[in-house]
N, C-alpha and C. Protein backbone atom coordinates (compact mmCIF):
# COMPACT_ATOMS: atom_id res chain seq x y z
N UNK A 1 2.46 16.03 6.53
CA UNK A 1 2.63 14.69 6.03
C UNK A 1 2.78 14.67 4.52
N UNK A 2 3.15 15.61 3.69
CA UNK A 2 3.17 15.64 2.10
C UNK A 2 4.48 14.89 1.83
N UNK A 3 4.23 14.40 0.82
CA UNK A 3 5.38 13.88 0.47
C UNK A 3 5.92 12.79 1.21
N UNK A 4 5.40 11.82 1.68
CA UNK A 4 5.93 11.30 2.64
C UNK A 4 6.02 9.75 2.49
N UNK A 5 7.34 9.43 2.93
CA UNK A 5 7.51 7.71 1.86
C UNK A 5 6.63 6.78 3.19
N UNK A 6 5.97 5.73 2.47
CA UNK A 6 4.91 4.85 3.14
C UNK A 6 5.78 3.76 3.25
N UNK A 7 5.95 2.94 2.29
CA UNK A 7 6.55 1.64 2.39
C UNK A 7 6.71 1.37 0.53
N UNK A 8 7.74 0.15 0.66
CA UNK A 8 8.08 -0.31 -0.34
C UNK A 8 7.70 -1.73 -0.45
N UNK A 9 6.73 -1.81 -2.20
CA UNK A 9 6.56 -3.21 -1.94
C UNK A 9 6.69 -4.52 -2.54
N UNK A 10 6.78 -5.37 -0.83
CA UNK A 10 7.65 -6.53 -1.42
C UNK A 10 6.48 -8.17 -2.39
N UNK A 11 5.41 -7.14 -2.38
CA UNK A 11 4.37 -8.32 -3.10
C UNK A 11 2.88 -7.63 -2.68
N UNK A 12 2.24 -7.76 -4.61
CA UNK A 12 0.64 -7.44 -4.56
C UNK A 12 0.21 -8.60 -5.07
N UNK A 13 -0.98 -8.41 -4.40
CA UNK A 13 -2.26 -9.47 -4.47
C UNK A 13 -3.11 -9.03 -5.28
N UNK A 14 -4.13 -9.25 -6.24
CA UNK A 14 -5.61 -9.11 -6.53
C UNK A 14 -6.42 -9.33 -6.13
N UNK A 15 -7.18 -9.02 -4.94
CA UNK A 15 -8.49 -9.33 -4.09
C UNK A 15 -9.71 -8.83 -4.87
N UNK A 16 -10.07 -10.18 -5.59
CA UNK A 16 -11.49 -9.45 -7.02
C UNK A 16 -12.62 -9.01 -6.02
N UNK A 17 -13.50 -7.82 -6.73
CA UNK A 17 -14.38 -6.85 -5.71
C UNK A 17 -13.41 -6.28 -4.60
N UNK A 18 -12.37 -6.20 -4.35
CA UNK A 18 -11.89 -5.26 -3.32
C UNK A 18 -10.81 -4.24 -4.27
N UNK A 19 -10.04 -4.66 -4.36
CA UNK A 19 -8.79 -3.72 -5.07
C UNK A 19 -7.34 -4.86 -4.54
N UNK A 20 -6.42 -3.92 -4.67
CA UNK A 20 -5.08 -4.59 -4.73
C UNK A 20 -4.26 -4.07 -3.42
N UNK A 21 -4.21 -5.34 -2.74
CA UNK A 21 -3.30 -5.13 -1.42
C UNK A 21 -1.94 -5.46 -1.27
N UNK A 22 -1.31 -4.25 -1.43
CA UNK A 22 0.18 -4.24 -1.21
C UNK A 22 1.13 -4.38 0.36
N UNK A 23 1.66 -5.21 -0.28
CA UNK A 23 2.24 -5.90 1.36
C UNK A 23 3.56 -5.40 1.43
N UNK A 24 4.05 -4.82 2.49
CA UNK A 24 5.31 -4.08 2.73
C UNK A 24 6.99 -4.94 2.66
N UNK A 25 7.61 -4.69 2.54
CA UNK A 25 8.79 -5.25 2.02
C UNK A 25 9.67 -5.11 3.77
N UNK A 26 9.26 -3.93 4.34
CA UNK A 26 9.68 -3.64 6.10
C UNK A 26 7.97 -3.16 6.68
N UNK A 27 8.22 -3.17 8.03
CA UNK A 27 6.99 -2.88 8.59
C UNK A 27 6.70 -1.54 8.63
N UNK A 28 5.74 -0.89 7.94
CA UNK A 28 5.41 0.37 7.41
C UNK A 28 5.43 1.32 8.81
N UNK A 29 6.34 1.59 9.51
CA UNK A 29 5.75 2.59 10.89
C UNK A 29 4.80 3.14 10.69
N UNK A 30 4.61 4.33 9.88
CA UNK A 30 3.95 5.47 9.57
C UNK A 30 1.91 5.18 9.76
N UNK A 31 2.34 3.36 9.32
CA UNK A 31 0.89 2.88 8.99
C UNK A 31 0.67 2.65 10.39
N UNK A 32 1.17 2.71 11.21
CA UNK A 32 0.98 1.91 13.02
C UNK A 32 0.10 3.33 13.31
N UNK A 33 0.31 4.37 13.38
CA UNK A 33 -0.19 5.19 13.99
C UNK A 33 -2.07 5.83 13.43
N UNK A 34 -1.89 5.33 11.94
CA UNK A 34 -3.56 5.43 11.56
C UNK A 34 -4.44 4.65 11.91
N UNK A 35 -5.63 5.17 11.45
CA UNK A 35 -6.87 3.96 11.65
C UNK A 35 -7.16 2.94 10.35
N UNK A 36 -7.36 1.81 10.70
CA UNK A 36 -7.46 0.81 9.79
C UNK A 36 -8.89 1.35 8.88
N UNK A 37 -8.78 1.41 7.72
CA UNK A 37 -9.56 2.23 7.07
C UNK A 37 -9.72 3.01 6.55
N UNK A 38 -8.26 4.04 6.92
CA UNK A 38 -8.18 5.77 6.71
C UNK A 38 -7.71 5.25 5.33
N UNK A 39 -7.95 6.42 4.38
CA UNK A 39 -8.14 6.66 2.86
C UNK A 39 -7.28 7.21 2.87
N UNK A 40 -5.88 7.29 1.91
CA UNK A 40 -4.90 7.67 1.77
C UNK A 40 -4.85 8.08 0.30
N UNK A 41 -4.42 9.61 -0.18
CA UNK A 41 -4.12 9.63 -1.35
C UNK A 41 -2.51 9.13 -1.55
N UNK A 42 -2.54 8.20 -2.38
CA UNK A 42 -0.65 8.23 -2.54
C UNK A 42 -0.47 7.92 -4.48
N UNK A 43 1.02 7.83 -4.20
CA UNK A 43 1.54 8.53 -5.86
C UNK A 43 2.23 6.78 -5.57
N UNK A 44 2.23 5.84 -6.60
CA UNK A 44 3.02 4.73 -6.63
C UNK A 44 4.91 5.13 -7.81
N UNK A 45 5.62 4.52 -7.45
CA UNK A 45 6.97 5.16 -7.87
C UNK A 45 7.53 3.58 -8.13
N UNK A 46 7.17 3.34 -10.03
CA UNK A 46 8.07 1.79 -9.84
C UNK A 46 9.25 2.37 -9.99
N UNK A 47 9.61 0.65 -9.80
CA UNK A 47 11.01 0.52 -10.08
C UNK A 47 11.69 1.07 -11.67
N UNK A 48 10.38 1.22 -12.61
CA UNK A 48 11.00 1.64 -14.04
C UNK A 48 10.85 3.75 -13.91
N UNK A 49 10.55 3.98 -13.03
CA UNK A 49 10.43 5.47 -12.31
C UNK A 49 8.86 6.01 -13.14
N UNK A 50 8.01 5.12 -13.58
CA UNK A 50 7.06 5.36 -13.61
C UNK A 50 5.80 6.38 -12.42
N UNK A 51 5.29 7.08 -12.61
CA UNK A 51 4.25 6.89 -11.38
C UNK A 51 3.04 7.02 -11.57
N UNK A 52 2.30 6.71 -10.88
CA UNK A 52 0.60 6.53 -10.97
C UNK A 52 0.52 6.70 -9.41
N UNK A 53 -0.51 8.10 -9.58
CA UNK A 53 -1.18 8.42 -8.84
C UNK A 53 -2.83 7.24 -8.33
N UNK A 54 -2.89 6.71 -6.70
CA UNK A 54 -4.28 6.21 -6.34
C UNK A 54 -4.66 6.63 -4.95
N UNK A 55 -5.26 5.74 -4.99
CA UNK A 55 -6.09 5.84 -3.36
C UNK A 55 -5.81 4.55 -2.82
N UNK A 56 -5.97 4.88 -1.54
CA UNK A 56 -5.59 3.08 -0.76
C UNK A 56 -6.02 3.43 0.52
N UNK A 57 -6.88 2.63 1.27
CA UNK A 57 -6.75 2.69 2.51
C UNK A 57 -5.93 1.77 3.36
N UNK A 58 -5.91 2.08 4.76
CA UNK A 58 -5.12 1.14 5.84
C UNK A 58 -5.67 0.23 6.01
N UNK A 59 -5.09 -1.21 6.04
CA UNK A 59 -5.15 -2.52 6.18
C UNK A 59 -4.57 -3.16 7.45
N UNK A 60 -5.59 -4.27 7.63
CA UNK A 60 -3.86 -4.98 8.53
C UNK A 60 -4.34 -6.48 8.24
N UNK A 61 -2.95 -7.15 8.05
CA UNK A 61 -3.33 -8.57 7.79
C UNK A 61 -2.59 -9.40 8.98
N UNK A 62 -3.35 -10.50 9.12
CA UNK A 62 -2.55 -11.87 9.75
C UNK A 62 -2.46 -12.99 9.56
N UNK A 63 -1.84 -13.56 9.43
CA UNK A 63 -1.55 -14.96 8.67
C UNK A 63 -0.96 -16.06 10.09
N UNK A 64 -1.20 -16.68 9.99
CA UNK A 64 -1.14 -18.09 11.23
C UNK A 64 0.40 -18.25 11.87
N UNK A 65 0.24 -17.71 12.78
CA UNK A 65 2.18 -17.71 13.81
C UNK A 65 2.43 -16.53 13.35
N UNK A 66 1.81 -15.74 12.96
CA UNK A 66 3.23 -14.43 12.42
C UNK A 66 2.43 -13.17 12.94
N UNK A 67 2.77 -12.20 13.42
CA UNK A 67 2.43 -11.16 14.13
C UNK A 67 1.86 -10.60 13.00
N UNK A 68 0.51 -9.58 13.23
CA UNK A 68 -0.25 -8.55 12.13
C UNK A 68 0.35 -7.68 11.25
N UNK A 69 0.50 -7.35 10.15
CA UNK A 69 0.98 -6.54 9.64
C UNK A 69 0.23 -5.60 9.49
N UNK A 70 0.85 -4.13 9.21
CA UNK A 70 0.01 -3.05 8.40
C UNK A 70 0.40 -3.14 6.90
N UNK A 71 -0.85 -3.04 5.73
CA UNK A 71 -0.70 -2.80 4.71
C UNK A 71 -1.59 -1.97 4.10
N UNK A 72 -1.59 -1.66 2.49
CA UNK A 72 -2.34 -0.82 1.88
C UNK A 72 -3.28 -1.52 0.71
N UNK A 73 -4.19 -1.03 0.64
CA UNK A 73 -5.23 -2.00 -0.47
C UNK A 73 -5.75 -0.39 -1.43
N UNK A 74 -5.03 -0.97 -2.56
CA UNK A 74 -5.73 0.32 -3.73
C UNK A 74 -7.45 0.10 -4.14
N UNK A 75 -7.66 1.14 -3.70
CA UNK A 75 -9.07 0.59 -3.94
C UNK A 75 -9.83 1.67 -5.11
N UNK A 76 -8.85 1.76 -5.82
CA UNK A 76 -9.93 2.85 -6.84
C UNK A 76 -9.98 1.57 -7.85
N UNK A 77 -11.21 1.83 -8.91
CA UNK A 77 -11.70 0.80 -10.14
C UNK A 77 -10.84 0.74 -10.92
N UNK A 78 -10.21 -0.35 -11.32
CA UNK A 78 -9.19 -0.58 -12.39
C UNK A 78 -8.06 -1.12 -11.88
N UNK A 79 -7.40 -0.76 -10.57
CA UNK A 79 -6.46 -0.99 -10.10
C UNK A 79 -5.85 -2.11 -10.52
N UNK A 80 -4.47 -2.24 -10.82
CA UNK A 80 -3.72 -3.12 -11.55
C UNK A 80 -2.35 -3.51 -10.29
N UNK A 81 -2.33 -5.15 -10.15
CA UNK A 81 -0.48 -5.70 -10.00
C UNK A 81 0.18 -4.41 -9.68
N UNK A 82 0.69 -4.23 -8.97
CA UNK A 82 1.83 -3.80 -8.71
C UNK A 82 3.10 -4.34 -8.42
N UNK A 83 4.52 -3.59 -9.14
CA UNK A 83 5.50 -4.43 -9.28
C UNK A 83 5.96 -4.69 -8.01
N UNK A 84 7.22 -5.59 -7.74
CA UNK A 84 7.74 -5.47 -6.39
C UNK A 84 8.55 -4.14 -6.67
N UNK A 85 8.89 -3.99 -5.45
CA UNK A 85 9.86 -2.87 -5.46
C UNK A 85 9.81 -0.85 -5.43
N UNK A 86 8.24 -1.39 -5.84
CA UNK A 86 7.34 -0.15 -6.34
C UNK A 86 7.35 0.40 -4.77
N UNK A 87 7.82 2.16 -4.51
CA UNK A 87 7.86 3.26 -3.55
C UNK A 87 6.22 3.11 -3.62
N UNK A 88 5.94 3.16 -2.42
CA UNK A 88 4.17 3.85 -2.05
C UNK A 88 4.72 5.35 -1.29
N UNK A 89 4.28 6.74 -1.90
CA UNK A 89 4.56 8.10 -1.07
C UNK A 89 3.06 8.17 -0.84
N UNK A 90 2.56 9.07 0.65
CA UNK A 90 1.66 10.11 0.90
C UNK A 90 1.87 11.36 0.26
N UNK A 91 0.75 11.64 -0.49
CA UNK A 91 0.71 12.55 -1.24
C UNK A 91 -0.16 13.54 -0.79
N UNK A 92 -0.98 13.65 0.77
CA UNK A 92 -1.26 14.95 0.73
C UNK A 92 -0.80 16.35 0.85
């Protein structure tokens, strides 16, 4: 699983005391098959080809009429906005 593209995203949130949950731009396959919870090291890739290395675990959200999504919530201290557009890779 190294190297391996997660999802691209189409909008972050700031959830204060949690970290920053990035919501997928397509429905992340890769995320269907983990456990909600699993700790992911990944490398973020903006759109300016920046990257920053975090941590994020598996999410899933639902919002009223619309089927669950899988997403990712950075949860290391500091965590900052992320742009749209920004590559999420698995980096183990």
């Amino acid at each position: 699983m190294k190297n391996k593209f997660i999802l691209q995203v189409a909008e972050s949130r700031a959830l204060t005391g949690l970290g920053v949950l990035l919501l997928p731009a397509a429905p992340p396959v890769m995320l269907a098959s983990l456990a909600l919870h699993t700790s992911l090291p990944v490398r973020l890739v903006q759109p300016d080809k920046q990257e920053i290395s975090a941590t994020a675990s598996v999410e899933e959200i639902a919002r009223a009429g619309e089927p669950a999504i899988r997403a990712l919530l950075l949860t290391q201290e500091g965590a900052a906005a992320v742009p749209v557009g920004t590559e999420v890779w698995l980096t183990e």
